[in-house]
PDB file of N, CA and C in Angstrom:
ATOM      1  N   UNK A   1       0.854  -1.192   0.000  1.00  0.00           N
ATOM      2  CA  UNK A   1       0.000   0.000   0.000  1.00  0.00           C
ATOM      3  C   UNK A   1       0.888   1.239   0.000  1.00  0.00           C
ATOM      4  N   UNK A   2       0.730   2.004  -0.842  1.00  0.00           N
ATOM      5  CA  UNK A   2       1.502   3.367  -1.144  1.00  0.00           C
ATOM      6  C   UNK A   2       1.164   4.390  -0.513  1.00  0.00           C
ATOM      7  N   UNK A   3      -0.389   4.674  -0.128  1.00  0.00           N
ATOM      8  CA  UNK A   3      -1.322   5.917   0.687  1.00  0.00           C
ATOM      9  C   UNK A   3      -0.860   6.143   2.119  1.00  0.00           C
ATOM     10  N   UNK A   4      -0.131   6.664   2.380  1.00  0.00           N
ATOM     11  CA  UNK A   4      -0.126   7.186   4.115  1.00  0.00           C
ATOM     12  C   UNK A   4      -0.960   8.646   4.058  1.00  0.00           C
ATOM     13  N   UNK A   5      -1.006   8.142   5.509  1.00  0.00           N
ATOM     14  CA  UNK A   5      -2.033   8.936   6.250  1.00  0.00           C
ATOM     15  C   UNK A   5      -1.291   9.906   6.744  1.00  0.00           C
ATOM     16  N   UNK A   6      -1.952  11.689   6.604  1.00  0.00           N
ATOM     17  CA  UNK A   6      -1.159  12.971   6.833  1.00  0.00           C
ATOM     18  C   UNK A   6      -2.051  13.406   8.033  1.00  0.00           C
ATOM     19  N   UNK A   7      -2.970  13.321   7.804  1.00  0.00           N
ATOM     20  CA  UNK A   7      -4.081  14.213   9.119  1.00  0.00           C
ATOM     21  C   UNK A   7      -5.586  14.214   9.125  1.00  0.00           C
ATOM     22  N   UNK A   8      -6.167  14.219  10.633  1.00  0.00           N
ATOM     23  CA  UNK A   8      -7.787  14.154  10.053  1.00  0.00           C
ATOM     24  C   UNK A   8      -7.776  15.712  10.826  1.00  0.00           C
ATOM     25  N   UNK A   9      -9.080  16.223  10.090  1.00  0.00           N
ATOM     26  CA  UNK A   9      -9.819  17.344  10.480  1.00  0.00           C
ATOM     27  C   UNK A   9     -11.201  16.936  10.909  1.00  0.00           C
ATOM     28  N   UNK A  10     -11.668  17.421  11.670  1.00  0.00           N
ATOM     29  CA  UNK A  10     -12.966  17.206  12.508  1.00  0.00           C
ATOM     30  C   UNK A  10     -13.641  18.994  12.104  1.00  0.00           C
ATOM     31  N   UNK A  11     -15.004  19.120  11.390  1.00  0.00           N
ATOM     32  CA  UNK A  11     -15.525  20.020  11.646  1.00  0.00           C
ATOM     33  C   UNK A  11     -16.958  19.846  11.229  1.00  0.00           C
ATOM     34  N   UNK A  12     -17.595  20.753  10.831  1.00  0.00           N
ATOM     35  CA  UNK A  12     -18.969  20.956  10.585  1.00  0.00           C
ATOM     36  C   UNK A  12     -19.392  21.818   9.421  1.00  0.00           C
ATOM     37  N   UNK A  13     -19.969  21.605   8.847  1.00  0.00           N
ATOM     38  CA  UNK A  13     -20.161  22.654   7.337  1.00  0.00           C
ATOM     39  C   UNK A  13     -21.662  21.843   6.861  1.00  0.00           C
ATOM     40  N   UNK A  14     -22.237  22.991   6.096  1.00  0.00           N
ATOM     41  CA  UNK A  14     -23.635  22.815   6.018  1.00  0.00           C
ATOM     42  C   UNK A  14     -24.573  22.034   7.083  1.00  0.00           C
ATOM     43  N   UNK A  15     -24.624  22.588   9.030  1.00  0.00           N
ATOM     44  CA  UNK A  15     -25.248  21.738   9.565  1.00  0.00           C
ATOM     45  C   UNK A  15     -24.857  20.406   9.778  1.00  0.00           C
ATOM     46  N   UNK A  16     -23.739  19.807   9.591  1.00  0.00           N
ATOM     47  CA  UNK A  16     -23.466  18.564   9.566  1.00  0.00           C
ATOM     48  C   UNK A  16     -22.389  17.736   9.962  1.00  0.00           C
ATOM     49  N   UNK A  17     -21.449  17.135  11.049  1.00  0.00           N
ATOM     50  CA  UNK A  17     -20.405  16.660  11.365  1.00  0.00           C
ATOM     51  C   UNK A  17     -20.080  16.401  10.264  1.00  0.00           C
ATOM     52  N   UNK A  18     -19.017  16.586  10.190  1.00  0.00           N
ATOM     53  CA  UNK A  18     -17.871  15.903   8.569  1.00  0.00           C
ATOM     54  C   UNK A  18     -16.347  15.984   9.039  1.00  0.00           C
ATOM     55  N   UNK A  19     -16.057  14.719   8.463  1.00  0.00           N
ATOM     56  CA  UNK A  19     -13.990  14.880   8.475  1.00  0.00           C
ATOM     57  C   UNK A  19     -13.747  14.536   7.568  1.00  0.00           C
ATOM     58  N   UNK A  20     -12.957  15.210   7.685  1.00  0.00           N
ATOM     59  CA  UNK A  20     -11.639  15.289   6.643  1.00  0.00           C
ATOM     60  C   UNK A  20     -10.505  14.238   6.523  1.00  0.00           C
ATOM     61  N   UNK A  21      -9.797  13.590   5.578  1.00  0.00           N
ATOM     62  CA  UNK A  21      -8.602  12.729   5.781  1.00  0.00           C
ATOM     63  C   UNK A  21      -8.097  13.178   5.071  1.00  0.00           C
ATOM     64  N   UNK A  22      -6.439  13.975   5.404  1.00  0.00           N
ATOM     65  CA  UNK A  22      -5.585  13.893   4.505  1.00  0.00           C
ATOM     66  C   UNK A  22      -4.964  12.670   3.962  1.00  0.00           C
ATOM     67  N   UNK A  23      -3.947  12.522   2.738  1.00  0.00           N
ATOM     68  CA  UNK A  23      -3.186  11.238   2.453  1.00  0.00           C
ATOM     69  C   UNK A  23      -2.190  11.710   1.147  1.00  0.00           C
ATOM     70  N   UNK A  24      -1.473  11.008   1.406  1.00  0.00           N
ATOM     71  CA  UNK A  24      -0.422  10.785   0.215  1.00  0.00           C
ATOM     72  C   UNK A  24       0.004   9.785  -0.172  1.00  0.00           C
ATOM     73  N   UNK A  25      -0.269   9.530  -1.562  1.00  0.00           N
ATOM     74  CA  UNK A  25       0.109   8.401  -2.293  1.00  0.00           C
ATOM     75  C   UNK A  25       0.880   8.542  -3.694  1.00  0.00           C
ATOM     76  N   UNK A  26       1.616   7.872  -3.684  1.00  0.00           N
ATOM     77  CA  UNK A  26       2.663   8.280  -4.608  1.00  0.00           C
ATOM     78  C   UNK A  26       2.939   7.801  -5.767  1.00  0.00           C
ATOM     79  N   UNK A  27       1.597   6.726  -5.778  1.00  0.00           N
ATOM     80  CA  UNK A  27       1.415   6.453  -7.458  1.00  0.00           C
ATOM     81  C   UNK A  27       0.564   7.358  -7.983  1.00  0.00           C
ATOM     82  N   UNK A  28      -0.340   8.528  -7.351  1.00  0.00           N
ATOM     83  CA  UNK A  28      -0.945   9.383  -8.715  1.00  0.00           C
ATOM     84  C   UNK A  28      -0.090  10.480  -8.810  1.00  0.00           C
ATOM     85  N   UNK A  29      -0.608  10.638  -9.105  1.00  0.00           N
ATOM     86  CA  UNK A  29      -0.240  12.565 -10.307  1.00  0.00           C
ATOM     87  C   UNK A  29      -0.048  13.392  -8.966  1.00  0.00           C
ATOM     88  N   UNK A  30      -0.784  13.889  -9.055  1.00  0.00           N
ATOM     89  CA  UNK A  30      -1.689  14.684  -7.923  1.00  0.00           C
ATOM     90  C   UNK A  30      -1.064  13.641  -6.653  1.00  0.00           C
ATOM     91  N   UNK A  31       0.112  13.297  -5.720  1.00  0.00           N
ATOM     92  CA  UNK A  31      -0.552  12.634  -4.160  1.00  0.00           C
ATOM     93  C   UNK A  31      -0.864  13.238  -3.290  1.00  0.00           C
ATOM     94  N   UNK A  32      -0.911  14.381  -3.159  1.00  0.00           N
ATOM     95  CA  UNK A  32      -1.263  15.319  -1.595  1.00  0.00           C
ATOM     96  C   UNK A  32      -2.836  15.068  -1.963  1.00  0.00           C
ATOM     97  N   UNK A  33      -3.852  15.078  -1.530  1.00  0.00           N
ATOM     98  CA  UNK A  33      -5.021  14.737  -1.347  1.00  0.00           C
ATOM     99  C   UNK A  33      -6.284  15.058   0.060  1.00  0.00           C
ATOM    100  N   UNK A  34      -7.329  15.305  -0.021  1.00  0.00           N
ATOM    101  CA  UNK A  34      -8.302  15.086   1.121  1.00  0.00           C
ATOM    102  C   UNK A  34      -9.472  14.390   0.638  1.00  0.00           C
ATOM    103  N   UNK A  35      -9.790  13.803   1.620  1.00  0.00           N
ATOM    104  CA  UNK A  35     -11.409  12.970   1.389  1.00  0.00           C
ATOM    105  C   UNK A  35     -12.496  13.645   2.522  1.00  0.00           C
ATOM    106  N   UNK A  36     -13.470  13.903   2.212  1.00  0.00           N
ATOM    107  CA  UNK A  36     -14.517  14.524   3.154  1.00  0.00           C
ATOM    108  C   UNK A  36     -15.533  13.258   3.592  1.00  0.00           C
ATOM    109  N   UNK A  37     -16.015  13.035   4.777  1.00  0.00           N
ATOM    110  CA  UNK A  37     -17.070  12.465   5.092  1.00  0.00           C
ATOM    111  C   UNK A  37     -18.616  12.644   4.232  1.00  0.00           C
ATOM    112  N   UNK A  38     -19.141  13.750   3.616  1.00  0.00           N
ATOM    113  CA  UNK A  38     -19.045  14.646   3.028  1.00  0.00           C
ATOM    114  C   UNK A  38     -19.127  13.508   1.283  1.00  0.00           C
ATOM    115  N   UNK A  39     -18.401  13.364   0.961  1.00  0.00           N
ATOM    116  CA  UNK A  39     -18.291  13.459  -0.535  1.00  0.00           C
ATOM    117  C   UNK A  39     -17.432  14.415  -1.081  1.00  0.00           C
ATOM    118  N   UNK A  40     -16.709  15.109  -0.582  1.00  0.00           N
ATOM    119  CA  UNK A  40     -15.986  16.423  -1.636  1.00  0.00           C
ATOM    120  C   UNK A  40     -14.485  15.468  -1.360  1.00  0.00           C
ATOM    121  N   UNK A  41     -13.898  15.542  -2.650  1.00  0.00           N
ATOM    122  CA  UNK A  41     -12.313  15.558  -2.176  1.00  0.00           C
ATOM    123  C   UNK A  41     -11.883  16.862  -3.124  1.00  0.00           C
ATOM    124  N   UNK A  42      -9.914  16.937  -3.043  1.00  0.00           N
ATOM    125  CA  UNK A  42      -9.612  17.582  -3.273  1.00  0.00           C
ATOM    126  C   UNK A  42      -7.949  16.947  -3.358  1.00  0.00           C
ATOM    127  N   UNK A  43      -7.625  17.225  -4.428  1.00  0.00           N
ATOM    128  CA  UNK A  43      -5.829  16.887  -4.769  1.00  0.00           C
ATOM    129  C   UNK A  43      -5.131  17.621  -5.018  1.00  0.00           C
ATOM    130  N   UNK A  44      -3.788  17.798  -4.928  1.00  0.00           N
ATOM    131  CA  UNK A  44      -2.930  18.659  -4.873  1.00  0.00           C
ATOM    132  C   UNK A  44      -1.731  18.092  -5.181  1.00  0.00           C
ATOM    133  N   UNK A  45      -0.779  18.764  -6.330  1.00  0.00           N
ATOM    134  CA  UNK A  45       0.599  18.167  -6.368  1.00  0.00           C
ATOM    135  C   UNK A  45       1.401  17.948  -5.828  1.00  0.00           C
ATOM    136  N   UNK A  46       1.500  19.340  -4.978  1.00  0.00           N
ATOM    137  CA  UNK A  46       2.134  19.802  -3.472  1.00  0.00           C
ATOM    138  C   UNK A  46       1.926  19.512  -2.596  1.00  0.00           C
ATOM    139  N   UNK A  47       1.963  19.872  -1.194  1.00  0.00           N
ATOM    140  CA  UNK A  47       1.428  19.868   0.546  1.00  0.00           C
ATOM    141  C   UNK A  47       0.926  20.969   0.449  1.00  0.00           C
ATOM    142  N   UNK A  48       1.520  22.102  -0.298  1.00  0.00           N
ATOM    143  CA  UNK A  48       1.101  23.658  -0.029  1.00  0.00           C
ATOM    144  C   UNK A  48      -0.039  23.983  -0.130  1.00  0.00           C
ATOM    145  N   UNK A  49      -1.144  23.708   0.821  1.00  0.00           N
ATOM    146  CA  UNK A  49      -2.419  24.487   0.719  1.00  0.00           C
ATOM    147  C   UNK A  49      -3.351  23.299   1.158  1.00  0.00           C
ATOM    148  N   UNK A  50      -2.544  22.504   1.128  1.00  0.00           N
ATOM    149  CA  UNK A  50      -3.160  21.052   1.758  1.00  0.00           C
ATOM    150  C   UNK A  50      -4.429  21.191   2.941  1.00  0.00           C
ATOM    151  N   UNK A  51      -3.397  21.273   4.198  1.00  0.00           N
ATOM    152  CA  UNK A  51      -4.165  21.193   5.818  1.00  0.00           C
ATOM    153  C   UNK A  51      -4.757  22.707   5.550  1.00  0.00           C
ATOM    154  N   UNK A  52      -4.144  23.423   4.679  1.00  0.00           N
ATOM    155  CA  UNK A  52      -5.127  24.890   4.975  1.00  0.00           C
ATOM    156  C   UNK A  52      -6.627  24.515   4.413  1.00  0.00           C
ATOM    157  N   UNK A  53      -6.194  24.104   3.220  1.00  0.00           N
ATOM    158  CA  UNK A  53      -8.093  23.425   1.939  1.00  0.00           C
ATOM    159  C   UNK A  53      -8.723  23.049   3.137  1.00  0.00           C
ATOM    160  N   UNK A  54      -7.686  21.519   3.572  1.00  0.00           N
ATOM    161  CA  UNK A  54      -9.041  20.468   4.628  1.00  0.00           C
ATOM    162  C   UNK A  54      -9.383  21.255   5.619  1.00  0.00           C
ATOM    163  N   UNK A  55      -8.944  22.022   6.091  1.00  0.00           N
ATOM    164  CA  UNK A  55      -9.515  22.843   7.797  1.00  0.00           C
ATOM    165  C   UNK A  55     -10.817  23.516   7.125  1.00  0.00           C
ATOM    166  N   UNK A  56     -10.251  24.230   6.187  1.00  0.00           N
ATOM    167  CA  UNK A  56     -11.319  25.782   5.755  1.00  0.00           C
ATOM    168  C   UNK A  56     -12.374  24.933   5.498  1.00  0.00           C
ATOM    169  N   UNK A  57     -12.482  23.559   5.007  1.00  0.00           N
ATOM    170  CA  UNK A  57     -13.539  22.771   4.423  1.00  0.00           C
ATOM    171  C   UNK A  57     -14.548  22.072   5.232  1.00  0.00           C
ATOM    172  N   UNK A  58     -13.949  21.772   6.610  1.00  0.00           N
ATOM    173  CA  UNK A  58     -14.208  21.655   8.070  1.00  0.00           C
ATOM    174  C   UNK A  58     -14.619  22.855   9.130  1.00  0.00           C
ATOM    175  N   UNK A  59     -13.987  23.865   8.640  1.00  0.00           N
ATOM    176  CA  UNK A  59     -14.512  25.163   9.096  1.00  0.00           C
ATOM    177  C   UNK A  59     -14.243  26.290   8.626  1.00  0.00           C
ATOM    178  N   UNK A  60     -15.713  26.964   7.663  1.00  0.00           N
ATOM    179  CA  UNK A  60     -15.716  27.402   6.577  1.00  0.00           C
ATOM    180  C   UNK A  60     -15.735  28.869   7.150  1.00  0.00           C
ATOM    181  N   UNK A  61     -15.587  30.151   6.679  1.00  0.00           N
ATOM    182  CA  UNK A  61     -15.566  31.318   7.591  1.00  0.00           C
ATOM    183  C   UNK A  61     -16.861  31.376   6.551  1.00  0.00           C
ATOM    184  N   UNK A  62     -17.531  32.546   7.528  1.00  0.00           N
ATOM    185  CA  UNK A  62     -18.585  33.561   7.152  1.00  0.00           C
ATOM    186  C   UNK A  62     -18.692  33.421   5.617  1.00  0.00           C
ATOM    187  N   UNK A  63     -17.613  33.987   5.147  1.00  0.00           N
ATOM    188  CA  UNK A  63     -17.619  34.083   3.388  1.00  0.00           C
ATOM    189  C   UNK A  63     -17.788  33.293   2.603  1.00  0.00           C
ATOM    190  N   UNK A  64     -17.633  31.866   3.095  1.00  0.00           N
ATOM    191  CA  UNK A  64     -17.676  30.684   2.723  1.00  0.00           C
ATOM    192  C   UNK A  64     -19.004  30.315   3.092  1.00  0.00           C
ATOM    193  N   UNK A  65     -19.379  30.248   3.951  1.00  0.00           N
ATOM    194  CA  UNK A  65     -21.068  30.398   4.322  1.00  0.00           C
ATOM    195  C   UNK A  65     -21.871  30.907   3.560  1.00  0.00           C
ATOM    196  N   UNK A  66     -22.109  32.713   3.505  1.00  0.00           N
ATOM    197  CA  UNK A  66     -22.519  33.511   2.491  1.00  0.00           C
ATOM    198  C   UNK A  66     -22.182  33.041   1.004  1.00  0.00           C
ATOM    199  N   UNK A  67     -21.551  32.543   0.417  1.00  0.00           N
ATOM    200  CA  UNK A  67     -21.376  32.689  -0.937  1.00  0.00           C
ATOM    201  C   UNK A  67     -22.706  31.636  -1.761  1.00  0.00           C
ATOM    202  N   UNK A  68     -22.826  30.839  -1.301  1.00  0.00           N
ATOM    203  CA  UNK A  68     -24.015  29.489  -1.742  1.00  0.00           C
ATOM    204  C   UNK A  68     -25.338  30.918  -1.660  1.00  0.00           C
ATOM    205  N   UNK A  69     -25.223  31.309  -0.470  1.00  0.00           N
ATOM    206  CA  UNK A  69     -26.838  32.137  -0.534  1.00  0.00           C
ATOM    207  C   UNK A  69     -27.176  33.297  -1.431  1.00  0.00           C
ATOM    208  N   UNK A  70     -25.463  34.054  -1.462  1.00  0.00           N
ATOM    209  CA  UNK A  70     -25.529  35.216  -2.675  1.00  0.00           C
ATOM    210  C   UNK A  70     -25.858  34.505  -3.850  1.00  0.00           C
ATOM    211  N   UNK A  71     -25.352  33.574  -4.096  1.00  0.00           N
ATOM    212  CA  UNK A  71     -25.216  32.865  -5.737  1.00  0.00           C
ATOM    213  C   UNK A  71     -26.998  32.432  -5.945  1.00  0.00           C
ATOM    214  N   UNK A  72     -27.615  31.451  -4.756  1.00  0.00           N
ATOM    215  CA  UNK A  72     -29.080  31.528  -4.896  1.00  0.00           C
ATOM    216  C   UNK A  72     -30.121  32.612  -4.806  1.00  0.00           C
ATOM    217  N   UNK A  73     -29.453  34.170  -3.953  1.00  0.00           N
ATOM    218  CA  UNK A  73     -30.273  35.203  -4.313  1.00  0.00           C
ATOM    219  C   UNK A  73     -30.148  35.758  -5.568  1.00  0.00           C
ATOM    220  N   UNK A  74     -28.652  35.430  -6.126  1.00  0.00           N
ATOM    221  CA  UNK A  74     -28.517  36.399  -7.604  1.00  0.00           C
ATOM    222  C   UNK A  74     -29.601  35.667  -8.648  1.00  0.00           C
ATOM    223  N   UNK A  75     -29.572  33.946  -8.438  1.00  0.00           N
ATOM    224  CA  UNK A  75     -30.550  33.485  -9.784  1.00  0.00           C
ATOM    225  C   UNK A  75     -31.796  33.638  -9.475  1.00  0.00           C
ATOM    226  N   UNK A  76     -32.485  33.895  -8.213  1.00  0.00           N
ATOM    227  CA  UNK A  76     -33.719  33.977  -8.243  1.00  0.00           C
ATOM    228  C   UNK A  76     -33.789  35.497  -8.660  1.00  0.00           C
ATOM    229  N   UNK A  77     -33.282  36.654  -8.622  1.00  0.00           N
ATOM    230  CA  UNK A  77     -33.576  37.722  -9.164  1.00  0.00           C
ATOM    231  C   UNK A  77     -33.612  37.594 -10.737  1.00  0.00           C
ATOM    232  N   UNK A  78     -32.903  36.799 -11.257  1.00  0.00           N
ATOM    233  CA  UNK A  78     -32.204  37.029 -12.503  1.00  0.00           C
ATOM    234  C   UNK A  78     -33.944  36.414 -13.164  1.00  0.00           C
ATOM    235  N   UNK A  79     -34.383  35.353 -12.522  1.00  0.00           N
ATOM    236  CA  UNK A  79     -35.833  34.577 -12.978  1.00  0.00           C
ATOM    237  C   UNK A  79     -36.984  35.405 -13.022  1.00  0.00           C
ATOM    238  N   UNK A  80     -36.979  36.496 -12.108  1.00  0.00           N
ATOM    239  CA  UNK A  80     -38.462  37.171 -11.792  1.00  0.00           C
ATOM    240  C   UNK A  80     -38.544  37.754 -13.369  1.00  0.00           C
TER     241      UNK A  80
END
């Protein structure tokens, strides 16, 4: 097995416990990596931006919150 394990994140986003697993494996392209409880992953060539992605994804600020609701107030205006 090639995948080691880098780090879990524990947080909450949309209402919902979710973690995070970092990993690196060194047969793909891409091995820096996260998996979400969740369904989202995310790969990376690097480490650089790695544990920052999985945290923010585990605990999203304000802006990250707001952006889903601006994007659903802009199309319902755009419909009337």
């Amino acid at each position: 097995m090639n995948q080691l394990w880098i780090g879990t994140y524990h947080g909450r986003h949309d209402g919902t416990q979710v973690t995070v697993t970092a990993t690196r494996d060194d047969t793909l392209l891409e091995p820096y990596a996260w998996t979400c409880t969740c369904g989202a992953t995310r790969s990376f060539a690097v480490d650089h931006g790695l544990a920052r992605s999985a945290w923010r994804h585990t605990h999203p600020t304000l802006v990250d919150r707001l952006r889903p609701w601006v994007a659903r107030l802009r199309r319902t205006r755009r419909t009337r």
